[in-house]
Protein backbone atom coordinates (compact mmCIF):
# COMPACT_ATOMS: atom_id res chain seq x y z
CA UNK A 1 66.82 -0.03 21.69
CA UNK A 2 62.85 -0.90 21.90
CA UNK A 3 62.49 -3.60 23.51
CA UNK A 4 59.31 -5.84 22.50
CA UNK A 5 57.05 -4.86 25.29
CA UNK A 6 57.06 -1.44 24.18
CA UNK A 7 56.25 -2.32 20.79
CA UNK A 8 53.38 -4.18 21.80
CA UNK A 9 52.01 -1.49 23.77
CA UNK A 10 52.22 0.96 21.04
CA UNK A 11 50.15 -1.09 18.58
CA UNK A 12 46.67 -0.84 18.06
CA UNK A 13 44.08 -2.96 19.90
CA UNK A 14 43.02 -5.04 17.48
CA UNK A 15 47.57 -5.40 16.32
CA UNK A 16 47.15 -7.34 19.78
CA UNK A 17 44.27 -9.07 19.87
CA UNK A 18 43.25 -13.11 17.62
CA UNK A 19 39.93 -13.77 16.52
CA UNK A 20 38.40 -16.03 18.84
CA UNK A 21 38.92 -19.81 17.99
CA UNK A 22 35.62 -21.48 16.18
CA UNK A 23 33.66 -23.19 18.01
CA UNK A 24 34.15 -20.82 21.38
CA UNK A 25 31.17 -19.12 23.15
CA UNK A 26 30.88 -15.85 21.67
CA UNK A 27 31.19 -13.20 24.25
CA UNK A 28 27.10 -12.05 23.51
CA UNK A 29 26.69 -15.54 24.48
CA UNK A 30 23.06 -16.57 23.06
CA UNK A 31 21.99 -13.45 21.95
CA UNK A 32 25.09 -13.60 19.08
CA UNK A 33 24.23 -13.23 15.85
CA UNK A 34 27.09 -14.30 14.08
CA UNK A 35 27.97 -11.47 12.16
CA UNK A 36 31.55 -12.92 11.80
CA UNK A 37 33.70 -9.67 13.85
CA UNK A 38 34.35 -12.66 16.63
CA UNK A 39 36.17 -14.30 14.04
CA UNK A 40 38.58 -11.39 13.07
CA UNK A 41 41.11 -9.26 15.56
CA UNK A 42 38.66 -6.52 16.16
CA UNK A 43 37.27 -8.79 18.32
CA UNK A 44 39.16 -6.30 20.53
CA UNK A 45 36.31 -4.03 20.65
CA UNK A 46 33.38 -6.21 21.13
CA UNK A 47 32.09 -5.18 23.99
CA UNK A 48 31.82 -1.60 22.71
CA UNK A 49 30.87 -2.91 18.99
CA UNK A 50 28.31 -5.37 19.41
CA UNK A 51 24.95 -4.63 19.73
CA UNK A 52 23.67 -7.14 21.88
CA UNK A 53 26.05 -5.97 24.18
CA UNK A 54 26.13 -2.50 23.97
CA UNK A 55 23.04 -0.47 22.20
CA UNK A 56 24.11 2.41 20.49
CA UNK A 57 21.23 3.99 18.26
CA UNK A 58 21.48 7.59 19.35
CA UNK A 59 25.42 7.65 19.43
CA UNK A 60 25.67 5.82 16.31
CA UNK A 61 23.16 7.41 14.31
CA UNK A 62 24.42 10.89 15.74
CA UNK A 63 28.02 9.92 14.25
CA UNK A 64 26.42 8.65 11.03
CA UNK A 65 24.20 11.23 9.97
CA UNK A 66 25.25 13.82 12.25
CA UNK A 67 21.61 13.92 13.90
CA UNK A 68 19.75 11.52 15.89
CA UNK A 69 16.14 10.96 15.10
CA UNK A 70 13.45 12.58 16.27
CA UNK A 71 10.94 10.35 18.12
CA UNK A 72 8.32 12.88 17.85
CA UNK A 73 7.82 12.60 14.37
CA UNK A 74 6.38 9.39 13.22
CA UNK A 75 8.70 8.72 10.21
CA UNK A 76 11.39 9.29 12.13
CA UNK A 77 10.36 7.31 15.33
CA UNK A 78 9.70 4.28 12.93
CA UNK A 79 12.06 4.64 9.90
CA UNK A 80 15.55 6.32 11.47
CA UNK A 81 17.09 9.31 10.03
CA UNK A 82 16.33 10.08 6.51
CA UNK A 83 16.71 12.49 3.89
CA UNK A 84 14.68 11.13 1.51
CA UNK A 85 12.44 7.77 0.91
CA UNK A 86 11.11 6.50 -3.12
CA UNK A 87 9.98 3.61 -3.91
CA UNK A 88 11.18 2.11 -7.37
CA UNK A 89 12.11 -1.04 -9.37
CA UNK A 90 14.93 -1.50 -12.61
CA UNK A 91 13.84 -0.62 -16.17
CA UNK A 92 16.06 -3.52 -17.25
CA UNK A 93 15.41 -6.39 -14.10
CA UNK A 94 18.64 -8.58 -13.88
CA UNK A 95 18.19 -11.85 -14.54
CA UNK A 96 18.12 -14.18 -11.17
CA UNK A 97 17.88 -11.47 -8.73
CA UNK A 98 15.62 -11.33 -6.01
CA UNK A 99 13.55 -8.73 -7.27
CA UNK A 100 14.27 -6.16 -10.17
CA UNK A 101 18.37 -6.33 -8.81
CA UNK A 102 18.57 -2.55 -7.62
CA UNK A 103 21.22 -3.61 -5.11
CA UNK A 104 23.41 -5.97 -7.57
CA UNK A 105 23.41 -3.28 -10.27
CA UNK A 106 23.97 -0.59 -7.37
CA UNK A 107 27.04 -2.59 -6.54
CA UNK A 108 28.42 -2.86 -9.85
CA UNK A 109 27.96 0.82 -11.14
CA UNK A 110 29.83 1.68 -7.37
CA UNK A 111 32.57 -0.47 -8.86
CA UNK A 112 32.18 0.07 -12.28
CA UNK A 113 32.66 4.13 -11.60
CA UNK A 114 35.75 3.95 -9.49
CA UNK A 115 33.47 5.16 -6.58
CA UNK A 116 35.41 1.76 -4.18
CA UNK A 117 37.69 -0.86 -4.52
CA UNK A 118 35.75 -3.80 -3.24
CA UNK A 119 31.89 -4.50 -1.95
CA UNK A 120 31.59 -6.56 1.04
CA UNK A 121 28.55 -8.95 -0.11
CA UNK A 122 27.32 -12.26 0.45
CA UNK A 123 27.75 -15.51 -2.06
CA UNK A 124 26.47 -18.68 -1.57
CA UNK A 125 28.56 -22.53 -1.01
CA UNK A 126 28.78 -24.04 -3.85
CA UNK A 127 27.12 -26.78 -1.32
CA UNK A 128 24.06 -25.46 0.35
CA UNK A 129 22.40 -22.94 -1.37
CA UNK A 130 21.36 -21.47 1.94
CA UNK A 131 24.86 -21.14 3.90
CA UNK A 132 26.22 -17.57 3.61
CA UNK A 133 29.94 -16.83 1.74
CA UNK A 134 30.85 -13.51 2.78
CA UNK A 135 33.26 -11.94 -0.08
CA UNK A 136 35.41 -9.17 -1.19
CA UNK A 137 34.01 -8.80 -4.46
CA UNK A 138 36.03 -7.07 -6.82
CA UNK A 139 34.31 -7.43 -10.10
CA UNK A 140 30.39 -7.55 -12.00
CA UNK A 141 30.41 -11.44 -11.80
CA UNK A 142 31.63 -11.44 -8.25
CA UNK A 143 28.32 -9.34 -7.68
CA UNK A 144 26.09 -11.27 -9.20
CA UNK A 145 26.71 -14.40 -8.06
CA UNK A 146 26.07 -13.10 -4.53
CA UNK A 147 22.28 -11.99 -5.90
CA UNK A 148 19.29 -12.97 -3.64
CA UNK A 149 19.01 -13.51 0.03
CA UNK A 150 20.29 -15.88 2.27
CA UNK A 151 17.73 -16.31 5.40
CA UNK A 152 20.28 -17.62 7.62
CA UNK A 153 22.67 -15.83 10.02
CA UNK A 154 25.96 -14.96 8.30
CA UNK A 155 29.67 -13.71 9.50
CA UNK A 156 29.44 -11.04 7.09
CA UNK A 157 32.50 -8.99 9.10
CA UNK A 158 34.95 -11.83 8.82
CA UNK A 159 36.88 -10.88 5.77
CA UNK A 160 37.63 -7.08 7.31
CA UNK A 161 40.51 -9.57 7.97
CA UNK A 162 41.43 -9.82 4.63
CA UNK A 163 41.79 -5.32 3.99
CA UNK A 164 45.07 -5.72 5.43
CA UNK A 165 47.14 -6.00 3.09
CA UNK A 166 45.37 -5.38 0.22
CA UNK A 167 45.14 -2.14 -1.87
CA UNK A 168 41.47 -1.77 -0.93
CA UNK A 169 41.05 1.47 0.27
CA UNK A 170 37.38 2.66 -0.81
CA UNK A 171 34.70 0.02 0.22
CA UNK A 172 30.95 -0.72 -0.26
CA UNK A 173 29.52 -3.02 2.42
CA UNK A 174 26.06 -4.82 2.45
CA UNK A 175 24.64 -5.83 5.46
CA UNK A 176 21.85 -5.80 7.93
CA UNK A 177 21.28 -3.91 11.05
CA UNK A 178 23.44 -6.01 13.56
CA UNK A 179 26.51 -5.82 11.20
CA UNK A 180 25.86 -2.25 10.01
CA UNK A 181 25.86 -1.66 14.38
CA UNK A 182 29.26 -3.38 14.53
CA UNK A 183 31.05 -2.24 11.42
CA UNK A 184 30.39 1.36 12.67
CA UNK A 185 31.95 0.87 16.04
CA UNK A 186 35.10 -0.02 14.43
CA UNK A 187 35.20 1.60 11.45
CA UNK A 188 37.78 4.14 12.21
CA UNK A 189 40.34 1.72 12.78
CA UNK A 190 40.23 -0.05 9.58
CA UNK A 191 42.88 0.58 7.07
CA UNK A 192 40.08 2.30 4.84
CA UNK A 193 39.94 5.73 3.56
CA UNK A 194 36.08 5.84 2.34
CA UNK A 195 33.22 3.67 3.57
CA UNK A 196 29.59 3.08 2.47
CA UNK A 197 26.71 1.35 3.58
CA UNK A 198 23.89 -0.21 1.78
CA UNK A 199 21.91 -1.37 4.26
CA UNK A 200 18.71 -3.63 4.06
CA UNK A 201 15.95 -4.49 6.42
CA UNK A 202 16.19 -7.67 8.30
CA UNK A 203 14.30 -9.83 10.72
CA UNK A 204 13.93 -13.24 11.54
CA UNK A 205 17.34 -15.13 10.45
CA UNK A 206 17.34 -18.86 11.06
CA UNK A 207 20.50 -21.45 11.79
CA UNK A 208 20.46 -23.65 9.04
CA UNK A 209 18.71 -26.33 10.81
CA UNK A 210 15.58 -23.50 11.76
CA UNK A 211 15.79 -22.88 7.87
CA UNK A 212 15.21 -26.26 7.54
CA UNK A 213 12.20 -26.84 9.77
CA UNK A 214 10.72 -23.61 8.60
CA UNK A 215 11.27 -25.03 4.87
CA UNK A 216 9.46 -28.54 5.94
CA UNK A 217 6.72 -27.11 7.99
CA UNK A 218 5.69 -24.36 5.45
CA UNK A 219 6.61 -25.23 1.71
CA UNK A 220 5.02 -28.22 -0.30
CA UNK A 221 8.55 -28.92 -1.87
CA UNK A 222 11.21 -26.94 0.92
CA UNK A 223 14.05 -28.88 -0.97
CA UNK A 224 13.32 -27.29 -4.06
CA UNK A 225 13.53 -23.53 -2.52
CA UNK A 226 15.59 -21.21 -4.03
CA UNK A 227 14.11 -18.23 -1.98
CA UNK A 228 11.66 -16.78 -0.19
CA UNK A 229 10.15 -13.44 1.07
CA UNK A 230 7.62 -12.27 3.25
CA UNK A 231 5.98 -9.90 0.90
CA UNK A 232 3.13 -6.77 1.06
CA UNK A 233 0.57 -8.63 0.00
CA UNK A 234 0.77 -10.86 3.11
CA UNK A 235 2.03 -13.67 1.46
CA UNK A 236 5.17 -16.06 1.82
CA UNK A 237 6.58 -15.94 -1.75
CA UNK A 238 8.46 -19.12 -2.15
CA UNK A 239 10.36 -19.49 -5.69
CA UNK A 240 11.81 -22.85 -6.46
CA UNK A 241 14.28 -24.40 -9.14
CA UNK A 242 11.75 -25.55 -11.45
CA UNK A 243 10.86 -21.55 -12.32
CA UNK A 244 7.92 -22.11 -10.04
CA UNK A 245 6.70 -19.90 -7.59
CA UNK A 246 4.49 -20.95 -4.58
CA UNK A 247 1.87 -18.86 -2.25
CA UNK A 248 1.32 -19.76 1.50
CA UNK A 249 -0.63 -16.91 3.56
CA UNK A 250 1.11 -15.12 6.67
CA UNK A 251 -1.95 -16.29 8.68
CA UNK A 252 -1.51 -20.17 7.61
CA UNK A 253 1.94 -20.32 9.12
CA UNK A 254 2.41 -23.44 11.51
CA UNK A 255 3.14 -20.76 14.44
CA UNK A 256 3.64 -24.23 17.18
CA UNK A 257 6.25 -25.27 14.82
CA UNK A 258 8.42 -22.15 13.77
CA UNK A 259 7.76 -19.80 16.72
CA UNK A 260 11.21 -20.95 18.62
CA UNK A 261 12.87 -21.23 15.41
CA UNK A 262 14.31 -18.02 14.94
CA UNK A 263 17.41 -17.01 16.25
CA UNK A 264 17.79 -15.25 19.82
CA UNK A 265 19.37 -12.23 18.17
CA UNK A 266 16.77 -11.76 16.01
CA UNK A 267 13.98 -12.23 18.53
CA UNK A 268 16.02 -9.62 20.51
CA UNK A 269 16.80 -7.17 17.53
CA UNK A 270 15.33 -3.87 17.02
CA UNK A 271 17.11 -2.17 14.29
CA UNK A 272 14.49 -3.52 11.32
CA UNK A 273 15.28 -0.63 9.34
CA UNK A 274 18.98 -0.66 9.41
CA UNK A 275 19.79 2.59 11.15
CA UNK A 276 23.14 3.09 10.66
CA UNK A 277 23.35 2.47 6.99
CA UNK A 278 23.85 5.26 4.37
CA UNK A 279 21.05 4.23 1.95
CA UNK A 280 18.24 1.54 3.32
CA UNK A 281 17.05 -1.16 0.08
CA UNK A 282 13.98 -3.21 0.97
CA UNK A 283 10.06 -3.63 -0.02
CA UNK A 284 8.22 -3.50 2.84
CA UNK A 285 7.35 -0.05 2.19
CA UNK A 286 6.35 -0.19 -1.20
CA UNK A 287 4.05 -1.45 -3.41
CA UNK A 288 4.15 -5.20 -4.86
CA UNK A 289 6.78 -5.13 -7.61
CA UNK A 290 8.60 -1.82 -6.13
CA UNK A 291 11.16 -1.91 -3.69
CA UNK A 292 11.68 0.87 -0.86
CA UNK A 293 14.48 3.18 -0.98
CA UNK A 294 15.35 5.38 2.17
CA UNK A 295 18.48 7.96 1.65
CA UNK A 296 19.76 8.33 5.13
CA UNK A 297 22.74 11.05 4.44
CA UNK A 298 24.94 12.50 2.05
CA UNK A 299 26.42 9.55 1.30
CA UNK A 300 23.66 7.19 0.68
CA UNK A 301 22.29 10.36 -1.93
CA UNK A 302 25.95 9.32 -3.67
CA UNK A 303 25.05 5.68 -3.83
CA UNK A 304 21.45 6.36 -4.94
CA UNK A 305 22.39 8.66 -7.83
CA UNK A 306 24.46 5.93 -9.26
CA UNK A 307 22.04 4.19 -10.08
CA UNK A 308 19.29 6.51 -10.35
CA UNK A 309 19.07 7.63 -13.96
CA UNK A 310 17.77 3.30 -14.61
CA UNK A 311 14.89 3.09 -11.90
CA UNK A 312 11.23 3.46 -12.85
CA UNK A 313 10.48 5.79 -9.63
CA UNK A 314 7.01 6.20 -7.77
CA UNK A 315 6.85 8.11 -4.37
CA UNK A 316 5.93 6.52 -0.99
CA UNK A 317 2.14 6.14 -0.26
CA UNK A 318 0.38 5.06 2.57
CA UNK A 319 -2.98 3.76 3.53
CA UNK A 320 -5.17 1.57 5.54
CA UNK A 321 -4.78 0.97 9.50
CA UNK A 322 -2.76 -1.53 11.10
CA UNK A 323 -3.08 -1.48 14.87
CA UNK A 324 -6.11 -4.11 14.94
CA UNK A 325 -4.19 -6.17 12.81
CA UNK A 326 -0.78 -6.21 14.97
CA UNK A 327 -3.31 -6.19 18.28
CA UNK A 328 -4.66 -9.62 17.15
CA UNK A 329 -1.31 -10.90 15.71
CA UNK A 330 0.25 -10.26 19.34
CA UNK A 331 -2.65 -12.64 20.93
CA UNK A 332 -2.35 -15.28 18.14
CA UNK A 333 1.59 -15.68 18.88
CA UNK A 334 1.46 -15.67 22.16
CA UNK A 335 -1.30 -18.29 22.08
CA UNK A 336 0.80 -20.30 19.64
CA UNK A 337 -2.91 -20.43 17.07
CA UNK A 338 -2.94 -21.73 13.72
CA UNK A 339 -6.03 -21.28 11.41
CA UNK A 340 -6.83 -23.77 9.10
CA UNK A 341 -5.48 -23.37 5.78
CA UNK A 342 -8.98 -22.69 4.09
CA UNK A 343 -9.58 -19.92 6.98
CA UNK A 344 -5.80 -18.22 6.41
CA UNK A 345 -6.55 -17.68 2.51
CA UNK A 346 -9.53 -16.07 3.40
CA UNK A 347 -8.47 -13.65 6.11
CA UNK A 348 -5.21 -12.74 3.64
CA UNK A 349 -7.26 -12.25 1.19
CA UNK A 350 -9.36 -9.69 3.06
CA UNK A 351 -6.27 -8.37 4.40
CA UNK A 352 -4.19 -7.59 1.30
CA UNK A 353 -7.33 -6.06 -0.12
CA UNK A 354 -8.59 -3.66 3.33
CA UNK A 355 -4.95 -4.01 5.10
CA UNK A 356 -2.14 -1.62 5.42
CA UNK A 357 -0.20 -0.61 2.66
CA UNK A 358 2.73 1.22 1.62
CA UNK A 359 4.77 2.84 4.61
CA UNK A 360 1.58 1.46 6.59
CA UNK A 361 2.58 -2.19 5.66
CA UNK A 362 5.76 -0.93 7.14
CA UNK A 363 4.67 0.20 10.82
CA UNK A 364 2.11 -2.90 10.56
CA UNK A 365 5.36 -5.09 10.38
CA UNK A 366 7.94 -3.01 12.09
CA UNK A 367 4.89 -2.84 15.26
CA UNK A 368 4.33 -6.72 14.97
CA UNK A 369 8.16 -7.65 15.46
CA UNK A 370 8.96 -4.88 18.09
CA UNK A 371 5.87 -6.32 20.19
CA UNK A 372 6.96 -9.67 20.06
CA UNK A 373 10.73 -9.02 20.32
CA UNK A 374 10.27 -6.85 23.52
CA UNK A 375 7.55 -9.91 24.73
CA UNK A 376 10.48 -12.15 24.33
CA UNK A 377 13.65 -10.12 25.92
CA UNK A 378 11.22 -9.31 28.87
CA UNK A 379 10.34 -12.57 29.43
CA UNK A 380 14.54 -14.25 28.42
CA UNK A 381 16.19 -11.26 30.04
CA UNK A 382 14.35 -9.56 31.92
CA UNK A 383 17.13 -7.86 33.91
CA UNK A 384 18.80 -6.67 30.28
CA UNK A 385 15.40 -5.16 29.08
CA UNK A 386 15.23 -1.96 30.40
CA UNK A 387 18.75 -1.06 28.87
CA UNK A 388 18.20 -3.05 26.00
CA UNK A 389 15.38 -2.10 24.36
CA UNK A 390 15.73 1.64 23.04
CA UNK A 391 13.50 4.34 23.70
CA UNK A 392 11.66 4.67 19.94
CA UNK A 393 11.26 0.98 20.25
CA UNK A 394 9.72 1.12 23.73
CA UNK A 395 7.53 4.23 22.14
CA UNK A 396 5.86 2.01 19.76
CA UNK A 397 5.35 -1.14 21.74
CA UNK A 398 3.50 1.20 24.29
CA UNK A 399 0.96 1.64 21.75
CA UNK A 400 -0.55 -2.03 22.47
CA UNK A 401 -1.60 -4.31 25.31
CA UNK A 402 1.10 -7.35 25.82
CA UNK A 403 0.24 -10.51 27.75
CA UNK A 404 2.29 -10.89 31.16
């Protein structure tokens, strides 16, 4: 006879393990992003999983894509491990989405075709329009009424506790970097037999109260915000219920005000691109109107050529220079300057005109964050940094002079 102990030992990690009780300090302490695998069994594997614990680029993308990248080329040392990279927008747009909807329709064709079971997305509370619902969606309406982004940190990885069980067996997920990072760590253990990741850029998530001030202190009606985007053209797009949209220049942020506002995961985050992800959806690399498509693997080719045959497609460009541009943004942060609002319209109007663009746009942001994300883990945790902050990172930061 087996007597319970030995059962117990035979099971799986995470057949041993409860999520961690709300409200409890997360084990990444301050630097947790929430990306909900605390709140689910494989909280088991944490400290191997999570990547403010444990970085994992090279491993991970080596796994992934069977190749790490190569830090001497500069696509590669900025943009991760790619096959490919377009730029492109719907022929049809879907009504309500953020931008043209390449990611809802993605979604639904991937269910639509038989290609998964399920897509791990995001709705919203029928409360807040800003506080994340992570869901198993299982149909076209399910999909759509998780269009457009919510700014705010989100447990994304808490229904993985809700496979078991079910007859999902082929799954989709949507996430950013952090959650890509995790969900890869664990992945072979889920009851799953195919996985796919559409992965999208990220930076600077918010609590809700951040959202909030960042709302008040930037938008001439933040209750009326349905969402926003930092956009190409160096602009804060800001859409609100009425149908209205709303303008407010990078430069004419209220930096005193929302420089502590964003999360400590963020500010110590540098996957931007979303590594570990099969296919990569943003804009930041494209021009206005387009959205940026990078085809990591095999995999994300599969996803891509689902929807393929409806995009209006354009190939990447680049032009302009961006390193006086980030130089100056550095010293404005860390000096905490705003410019009058006159004087911001001005210089972002000189900037979208004679600034970066295309993939340029893209190392113009991707330099800006990495500078003042390695700024802040030196100065929070300065004992973590050296492990912390991987080598391509710590290749472009070296490119510009920090403040001590």
């Amino acid at each position: 006879m087996t007597t319970l102990s030995n059962n117990v030992a035979d099971l799986a990690p995470h057949d041993r393990t409860r999520p961690l009780k709300k409200g409890k300090v997360k084990p990444a302490r301050d630097l947790c992003s929430e990306c909900g695998l605390c709140d689910t069994r494989w909280v088991a594997y944490v400290k191997q999983a999570c990547p403010f614990l444990h970085q994992q680029f090279e491993a991970m993308e080596l796994e992934v894509h069977g190749r790490s990248r190569n830090l001497d080329l500069e696509e590669e040392l900025y943009f991760g491990v790619y096959q490919r990279m377009l730029t492109a927008r719907l022929k049809q747009p879907i009504i309500g989405a953020q931008w043209t909807g390449i990611v809802s329709r993605l979604s639904i064709k991937a269910i639509e075709t038989g290609l998964v079971d399920a897509v791990l997305c995001v709705q919203q509370s029928e409360e807040d329009r800003f506080t994340p619902v992570p869901i198993l969606a299982r149909t076209a309406d399910e999909i759509l009424a998780a269009r457009v982004n919510k700014a705010t940190l989100s447990p994304n990885l808490e229904v993985l506790e809700q496979l078991s069980g079910s007859n999902i067996k082929r799954l989709l997920v949507i996430g950013v970097g952090c959650q890509t990072q995790a969900f890869r760590a664990i992945q072979n253990t889920l009851p799953l037999d195919a996985v796919y990741i559409l992965g999208m850029p990220c930076v600077d998530n918010v609590s809700r109260a951040g959202l909030e001030t960042f709302l008040k202190s930037t938008s001439k009606s933040p209750d009326t915000v349905i969402h926003y985007e930092f956009m190409q053209d160096f602009y804060i797009h800001f859409h609100h219920s009425n149908g209205k949209s709303e303008l407010v220049p990078f430069f004419g942020l209220d930096t005193p005000k929302v420089k502590d506002i964003f999360a400590p995961s963020c500010l110590s985050c540098f996957d931007y691109v979303n590594a570990g992800a099969d296919l990569v959806i943003g804009y930041m690399g494209a021009k206005f109107g387009y959205q940026w498509l990078t085809v990591r693997n095999s995999r994300g080719e599969q996803l891509l050529q689902l929807v393929e045959p409806e995009l209006e497609i354009q190939p990447v460009t680049s032009s302009g220079n961006r390193h006086a541009a980030v130089q100056q943004g550095i010293d404005a942060y860390n000096q905490s300057i705003r410019l009058p609002s006159w004087m911001a319209s001005i210089v972002g109007w000189f900037v979208q005109r004679i600034g970066p663009q295309g993939l340029e746009y893209s190392r113009f942001s991707i330099d800006s964050h990495f500078t003042r994300n390695a700024l802040w883990v030196w100065r929070h945790h300065g004992e973590k940094a050296e492990k912390h902050i991987p080598l391509f990172a710590k290749k472009i930061v070296s490119q510009y002079r920090l403040p001590s």
